[in-house]
PDB file of N, CA and C in Angstrom:
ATOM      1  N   UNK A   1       0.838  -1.180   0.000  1.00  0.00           N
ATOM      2  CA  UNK A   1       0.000   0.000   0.000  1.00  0.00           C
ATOM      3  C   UNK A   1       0.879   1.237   0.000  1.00  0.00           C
ATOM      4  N   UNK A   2       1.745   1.347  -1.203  1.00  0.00           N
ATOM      5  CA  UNK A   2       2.596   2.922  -1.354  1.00  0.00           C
ATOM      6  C   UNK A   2       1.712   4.172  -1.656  1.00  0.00           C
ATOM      7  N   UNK A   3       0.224   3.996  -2.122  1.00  0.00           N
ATOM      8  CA  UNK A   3      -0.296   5.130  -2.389  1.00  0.00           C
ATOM      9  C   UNK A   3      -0.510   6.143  -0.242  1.00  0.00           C
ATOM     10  N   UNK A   4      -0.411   5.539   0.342  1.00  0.00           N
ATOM     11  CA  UNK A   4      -1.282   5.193   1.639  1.00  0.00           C
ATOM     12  C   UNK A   4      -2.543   6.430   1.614  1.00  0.00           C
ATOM     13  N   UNK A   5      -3.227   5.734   1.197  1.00  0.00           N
ATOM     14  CA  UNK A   5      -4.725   5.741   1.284  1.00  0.00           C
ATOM     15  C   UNK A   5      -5.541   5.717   2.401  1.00  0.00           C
ATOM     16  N   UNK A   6      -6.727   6.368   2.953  1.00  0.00           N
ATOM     17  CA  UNK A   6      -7.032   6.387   3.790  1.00  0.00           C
ATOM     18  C   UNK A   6      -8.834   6.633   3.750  1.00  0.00           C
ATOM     19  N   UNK A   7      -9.685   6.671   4.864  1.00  0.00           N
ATOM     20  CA  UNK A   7     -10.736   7.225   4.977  1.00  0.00           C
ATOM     21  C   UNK A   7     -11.099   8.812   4.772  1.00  0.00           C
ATOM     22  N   UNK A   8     -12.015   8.739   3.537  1.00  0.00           N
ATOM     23  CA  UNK A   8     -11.897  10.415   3.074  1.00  0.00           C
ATOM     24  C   UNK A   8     -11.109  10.740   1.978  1.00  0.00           C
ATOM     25  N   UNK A   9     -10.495   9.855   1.184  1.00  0.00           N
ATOM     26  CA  UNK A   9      -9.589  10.576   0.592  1.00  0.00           C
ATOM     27  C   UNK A   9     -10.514  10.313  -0.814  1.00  0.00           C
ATOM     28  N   UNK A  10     -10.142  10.679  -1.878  1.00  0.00           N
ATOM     29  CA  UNK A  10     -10.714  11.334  -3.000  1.00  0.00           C
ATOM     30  C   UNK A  10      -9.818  10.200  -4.319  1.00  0.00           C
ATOM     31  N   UNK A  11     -10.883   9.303  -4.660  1.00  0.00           N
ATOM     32  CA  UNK A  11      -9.657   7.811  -5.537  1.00  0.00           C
ATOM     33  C   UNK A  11     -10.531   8.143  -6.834  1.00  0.00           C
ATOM     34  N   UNK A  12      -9.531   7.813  -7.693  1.00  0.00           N
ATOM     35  CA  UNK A  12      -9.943   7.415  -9.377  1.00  0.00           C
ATOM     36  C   UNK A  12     -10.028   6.386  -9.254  1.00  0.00           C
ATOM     37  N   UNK A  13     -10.660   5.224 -10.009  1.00  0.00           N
ATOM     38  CA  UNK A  13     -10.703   3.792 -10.280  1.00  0.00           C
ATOM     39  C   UNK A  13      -9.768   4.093 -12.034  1.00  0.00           C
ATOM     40  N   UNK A  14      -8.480   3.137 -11.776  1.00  0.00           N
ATOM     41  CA  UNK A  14      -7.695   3.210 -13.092  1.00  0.00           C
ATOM     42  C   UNK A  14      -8.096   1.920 -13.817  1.00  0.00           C
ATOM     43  N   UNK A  15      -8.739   0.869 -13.138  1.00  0.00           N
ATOM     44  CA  UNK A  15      -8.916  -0.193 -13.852  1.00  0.00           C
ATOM     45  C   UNK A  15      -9.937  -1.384 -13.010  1.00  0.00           C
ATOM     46  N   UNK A  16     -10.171  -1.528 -14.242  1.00  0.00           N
ATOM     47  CA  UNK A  16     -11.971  -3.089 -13.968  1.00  0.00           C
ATOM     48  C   UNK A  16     -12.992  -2.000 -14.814  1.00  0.00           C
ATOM     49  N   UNK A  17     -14.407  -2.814 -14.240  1.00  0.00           N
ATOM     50  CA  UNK A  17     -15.317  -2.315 -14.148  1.00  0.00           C
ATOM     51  C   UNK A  17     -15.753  -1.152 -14.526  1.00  0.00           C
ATOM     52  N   UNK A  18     -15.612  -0.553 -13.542  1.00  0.00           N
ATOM     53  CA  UNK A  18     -15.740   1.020 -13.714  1.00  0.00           C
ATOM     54  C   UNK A  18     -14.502   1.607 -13.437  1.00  0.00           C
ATOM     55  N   UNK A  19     -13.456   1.359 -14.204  1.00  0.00           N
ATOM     56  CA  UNK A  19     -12.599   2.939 -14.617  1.00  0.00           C
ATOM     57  C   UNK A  19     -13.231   3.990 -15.243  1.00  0.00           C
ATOM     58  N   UNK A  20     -12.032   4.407 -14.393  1.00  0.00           N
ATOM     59  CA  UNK A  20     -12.682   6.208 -14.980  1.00  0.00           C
ATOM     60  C   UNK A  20     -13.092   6.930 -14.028  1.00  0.00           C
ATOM     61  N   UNK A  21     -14.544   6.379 -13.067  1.00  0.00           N
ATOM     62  CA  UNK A  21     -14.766   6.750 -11.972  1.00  0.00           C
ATOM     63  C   UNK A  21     -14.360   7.394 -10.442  1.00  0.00           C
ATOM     64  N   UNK A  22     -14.648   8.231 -10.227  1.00  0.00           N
ATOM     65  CA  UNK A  22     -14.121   8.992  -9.202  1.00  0.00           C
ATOM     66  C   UNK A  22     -15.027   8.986  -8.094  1.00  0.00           C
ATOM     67  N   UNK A  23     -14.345   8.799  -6.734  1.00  0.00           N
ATOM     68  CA  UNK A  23     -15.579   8.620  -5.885  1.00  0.00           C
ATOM     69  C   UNK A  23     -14.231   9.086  -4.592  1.00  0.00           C
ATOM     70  N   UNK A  24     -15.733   8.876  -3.069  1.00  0.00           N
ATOM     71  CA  UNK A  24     -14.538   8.919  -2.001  1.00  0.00           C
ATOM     72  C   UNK A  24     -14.823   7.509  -0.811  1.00  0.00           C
ATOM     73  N   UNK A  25     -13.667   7.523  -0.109  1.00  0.00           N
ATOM     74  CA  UNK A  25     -13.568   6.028   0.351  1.00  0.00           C
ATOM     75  C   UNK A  25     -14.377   6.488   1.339  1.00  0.00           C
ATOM     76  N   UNK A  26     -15.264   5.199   1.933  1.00  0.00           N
ATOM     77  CA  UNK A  26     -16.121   5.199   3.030  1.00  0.00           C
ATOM     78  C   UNK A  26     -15.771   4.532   3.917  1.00  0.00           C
ATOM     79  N   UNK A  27     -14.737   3.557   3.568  1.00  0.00           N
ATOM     80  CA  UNK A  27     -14.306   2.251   4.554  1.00  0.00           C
ATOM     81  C   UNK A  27     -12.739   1.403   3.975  1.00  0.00           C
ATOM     82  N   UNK A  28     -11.904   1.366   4.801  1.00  0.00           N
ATOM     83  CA  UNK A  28     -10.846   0.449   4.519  1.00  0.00           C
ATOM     84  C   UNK A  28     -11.334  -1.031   4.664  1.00  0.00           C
ATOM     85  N   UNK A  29     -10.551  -1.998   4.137  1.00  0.00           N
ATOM     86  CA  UNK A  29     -10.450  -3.126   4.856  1.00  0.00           C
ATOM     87  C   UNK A  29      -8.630  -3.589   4.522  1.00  0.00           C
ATOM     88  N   UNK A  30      -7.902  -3.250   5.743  1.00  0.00           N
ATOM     89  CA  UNK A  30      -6.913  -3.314   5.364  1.00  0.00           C
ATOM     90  C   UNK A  30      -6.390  -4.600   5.101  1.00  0.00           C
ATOM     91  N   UNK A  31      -6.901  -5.418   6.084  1.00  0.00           N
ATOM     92  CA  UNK A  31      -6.568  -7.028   6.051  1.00  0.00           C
ATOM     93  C   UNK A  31      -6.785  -7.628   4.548  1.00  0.00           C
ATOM     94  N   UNK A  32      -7.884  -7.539   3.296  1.00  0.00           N
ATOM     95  CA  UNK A  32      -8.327  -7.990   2.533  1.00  0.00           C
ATOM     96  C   UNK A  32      -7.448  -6.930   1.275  1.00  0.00           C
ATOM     97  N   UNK A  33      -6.895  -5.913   1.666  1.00  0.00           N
ATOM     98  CA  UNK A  33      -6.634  -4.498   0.667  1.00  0.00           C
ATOM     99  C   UNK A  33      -7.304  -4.170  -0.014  1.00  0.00           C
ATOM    100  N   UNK A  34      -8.865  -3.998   0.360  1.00  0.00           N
ATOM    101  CA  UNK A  34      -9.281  -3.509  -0.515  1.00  0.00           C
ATOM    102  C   UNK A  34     -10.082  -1.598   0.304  1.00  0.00           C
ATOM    103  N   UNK A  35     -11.081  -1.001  -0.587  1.00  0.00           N
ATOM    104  CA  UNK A  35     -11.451   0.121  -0.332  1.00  0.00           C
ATOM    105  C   UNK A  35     -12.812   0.220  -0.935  1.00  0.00           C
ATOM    106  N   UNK A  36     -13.856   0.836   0.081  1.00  0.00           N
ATOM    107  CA  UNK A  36     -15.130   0.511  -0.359  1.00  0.00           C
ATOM    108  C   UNK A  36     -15.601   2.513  -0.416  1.00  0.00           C
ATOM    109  N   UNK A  37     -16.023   2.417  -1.718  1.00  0.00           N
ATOM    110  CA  UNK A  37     -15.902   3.620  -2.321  1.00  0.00           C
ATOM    111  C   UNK A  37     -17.501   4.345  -2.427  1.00  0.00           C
ATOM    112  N   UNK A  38     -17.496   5.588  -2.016  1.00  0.00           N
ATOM    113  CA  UNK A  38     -19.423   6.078  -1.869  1.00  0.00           C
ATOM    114  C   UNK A  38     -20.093   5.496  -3.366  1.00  0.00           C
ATOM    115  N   UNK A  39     -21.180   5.225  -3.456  1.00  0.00           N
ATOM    116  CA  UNK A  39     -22.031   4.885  -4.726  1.00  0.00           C
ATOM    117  C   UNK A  39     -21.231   3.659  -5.930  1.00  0.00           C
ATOM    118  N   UNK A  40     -20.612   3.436  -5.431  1.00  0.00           N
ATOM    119  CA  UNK A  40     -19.956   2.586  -6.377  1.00  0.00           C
ATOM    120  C   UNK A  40     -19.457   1.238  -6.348  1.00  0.00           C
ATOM    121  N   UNK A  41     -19.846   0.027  -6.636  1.00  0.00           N
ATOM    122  CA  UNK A  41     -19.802  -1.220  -6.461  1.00  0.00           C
ATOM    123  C   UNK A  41     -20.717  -1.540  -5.556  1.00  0.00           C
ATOM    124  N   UNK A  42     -22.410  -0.943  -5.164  1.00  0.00           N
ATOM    125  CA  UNK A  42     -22.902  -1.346  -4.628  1.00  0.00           C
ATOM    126  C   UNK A  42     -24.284  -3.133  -4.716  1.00  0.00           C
ATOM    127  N   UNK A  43     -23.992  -3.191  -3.667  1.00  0.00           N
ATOM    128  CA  UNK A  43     -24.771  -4.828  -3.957  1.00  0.00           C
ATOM    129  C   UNK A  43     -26.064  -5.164  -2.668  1.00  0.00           C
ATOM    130  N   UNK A  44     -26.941  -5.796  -3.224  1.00  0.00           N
ATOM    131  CA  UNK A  44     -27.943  -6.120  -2.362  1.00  0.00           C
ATOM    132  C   UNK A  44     -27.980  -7.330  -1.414  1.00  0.00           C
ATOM    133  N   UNK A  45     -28.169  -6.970  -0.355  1.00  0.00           N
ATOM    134  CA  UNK A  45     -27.974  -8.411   0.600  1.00  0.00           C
ATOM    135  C   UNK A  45     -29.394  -8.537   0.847  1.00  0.00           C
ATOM    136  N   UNK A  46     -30.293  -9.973   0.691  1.00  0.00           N
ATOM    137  CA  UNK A  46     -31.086 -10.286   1.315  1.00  0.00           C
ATOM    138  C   UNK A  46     -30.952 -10.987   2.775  1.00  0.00           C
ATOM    139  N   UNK A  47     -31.517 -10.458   3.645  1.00  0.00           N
ATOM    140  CA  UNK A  47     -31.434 -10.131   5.214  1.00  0.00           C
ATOM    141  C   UNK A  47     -32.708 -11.116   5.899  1.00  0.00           C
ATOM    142  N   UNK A  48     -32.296 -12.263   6.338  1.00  0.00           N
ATOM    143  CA  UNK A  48     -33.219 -13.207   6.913  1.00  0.00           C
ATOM    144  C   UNK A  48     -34.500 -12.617   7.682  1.00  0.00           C
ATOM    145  N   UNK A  49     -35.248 -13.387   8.186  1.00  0.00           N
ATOM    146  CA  UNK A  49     -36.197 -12.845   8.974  1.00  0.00           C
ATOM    147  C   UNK A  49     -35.461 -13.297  11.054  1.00  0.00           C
ATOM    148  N   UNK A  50     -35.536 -12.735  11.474  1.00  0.00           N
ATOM    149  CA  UNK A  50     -34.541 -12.509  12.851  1.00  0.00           C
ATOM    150  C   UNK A  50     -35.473 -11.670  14.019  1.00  0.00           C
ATOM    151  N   UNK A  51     -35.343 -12.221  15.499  1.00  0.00           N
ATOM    152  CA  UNK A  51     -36.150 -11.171  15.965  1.00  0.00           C
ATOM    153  C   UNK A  51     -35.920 -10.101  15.873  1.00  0.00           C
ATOM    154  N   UNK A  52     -35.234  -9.651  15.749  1.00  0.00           N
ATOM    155  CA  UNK A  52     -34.305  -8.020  15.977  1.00  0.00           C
ATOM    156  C   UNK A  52     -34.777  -7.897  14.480  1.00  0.00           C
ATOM    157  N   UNK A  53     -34.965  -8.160  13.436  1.00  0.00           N
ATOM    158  CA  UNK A  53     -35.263  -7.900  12.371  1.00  0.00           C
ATOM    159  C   UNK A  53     -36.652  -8.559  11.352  1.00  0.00           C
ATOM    160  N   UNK A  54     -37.682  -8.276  11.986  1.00  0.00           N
ATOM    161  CA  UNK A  54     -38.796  -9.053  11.972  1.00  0.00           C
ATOM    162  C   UNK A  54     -39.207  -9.347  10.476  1.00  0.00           C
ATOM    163  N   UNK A  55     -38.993  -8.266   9.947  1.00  0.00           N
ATOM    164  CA  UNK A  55     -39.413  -7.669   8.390  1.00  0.00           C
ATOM    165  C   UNK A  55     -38.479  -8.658   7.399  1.00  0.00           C
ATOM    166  N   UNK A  56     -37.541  -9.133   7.990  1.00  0.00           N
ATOM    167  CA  UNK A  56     -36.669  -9.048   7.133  1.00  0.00           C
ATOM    168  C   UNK A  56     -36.489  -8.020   5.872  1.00  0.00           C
ATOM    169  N   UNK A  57     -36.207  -8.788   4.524  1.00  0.00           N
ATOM    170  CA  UNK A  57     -35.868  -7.561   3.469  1.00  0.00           C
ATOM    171  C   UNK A  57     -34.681  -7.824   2.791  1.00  0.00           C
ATOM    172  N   UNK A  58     -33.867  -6.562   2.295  1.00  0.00           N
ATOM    173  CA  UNK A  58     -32.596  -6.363   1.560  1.00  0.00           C
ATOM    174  C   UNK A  58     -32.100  -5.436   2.394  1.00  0.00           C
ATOM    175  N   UNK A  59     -30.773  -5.129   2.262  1.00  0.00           N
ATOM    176  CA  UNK A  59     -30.035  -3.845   3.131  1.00  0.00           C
ATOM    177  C   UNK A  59     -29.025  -4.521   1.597  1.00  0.00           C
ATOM    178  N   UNK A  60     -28.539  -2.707   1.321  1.00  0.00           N
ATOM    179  CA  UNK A  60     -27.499  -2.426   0.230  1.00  0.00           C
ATOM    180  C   UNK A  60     -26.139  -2.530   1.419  1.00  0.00           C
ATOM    181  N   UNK A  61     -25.168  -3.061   0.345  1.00  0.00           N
ATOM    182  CA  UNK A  61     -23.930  -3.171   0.779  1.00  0.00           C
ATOM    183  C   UNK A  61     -22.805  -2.549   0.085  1.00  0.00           C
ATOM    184  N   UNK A  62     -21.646  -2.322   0.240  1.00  0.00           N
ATOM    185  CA  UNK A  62     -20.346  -1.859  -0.309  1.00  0.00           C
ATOM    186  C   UNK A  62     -19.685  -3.368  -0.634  1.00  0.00           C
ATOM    187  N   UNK A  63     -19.127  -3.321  -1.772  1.00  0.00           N
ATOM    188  CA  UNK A  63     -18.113  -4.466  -1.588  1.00  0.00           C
ATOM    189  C   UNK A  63     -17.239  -3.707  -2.353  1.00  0.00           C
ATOM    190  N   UNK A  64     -15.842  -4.357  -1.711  1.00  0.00           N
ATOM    191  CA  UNK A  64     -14.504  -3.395  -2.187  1.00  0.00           C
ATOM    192  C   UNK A  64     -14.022  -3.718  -3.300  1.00  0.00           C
ATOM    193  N   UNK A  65     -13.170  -2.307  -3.519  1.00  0.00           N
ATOM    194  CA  UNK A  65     -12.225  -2.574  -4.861  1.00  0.00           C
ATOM    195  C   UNK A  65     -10.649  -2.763  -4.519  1.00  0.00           C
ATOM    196  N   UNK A  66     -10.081  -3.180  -4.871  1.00  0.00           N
ATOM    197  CA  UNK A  66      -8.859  -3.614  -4.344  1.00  0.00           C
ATOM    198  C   UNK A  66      -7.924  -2.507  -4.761  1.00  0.00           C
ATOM    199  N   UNK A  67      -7.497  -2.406  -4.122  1.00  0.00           N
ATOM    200  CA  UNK A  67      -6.019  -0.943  -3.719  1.00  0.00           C
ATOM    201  C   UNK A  67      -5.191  -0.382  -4.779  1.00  0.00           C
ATOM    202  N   UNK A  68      -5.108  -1.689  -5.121  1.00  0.00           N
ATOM    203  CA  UNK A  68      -4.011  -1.568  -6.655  1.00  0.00           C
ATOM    204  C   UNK A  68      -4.700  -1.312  -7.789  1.00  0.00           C
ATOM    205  N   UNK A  69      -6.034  -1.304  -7.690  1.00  0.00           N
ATOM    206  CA  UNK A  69      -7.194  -0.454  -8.972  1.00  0.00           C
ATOM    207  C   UNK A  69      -7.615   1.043  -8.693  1.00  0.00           C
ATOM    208  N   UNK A  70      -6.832   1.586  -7.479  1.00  0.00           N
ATOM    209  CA  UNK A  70      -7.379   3.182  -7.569  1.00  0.00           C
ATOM    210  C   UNK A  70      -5.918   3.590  -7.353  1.00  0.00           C
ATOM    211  N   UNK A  71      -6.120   5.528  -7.685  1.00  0.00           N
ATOM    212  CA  UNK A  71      -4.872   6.220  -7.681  1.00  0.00           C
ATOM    213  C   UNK A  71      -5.725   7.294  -7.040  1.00  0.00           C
ATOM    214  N   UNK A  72      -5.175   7.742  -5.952  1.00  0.00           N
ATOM    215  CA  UNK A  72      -5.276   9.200  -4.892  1.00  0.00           C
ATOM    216  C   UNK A  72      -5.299  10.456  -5.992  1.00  0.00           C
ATOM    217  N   UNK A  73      -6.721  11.164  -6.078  1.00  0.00           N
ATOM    218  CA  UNK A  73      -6.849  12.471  -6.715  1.00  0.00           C
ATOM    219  C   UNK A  73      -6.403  13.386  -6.055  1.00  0.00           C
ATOM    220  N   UNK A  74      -5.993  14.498  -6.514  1.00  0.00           N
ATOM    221  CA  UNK A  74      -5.728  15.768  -6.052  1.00  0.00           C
ATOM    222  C   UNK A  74      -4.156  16.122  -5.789  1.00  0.00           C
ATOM    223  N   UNK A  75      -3.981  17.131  -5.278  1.00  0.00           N
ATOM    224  CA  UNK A  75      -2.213  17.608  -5.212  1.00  0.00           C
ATOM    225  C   UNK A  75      -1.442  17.087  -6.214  1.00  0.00           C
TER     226      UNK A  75
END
């Protein structure tokens, strides 16, 4: 991790999917290297039925992009 990247910071996606894209990080996961970026790579989890969660349903998720697919915007 030579870019060192962090929460808040401002990433291009240089490659996959969506290159090109510019977004800002919402979440590390340093253990896995990846970076879960606002509006972008989002996915739907269907969410059992649970007491604490009677309704069950979907709840949207982040899943990351890996470290070595973004470059730090700005300066």
């Amino acid at each position: 991790m030579a870019q060192n990247l962090k929460t808040g910071d401002t990433v291009k996606i240089i490659s996959g999917d969506n290159k090109g894209k510019t977004g800002k990080i919402v979440k590390m996961d340093l253990k896995n290297h990846k970076a879960m970026i606002d509006g972008i790579e989002l996915r739907e989890r269907h969410m059992k039925k649970t007491q604490f969660n009677p309704a069950g349903g979907k709840k949207t998720i982040h899943v990351g992009i890996d470290l070595s697919n973004l470059k730090k915007e700005g300066k």
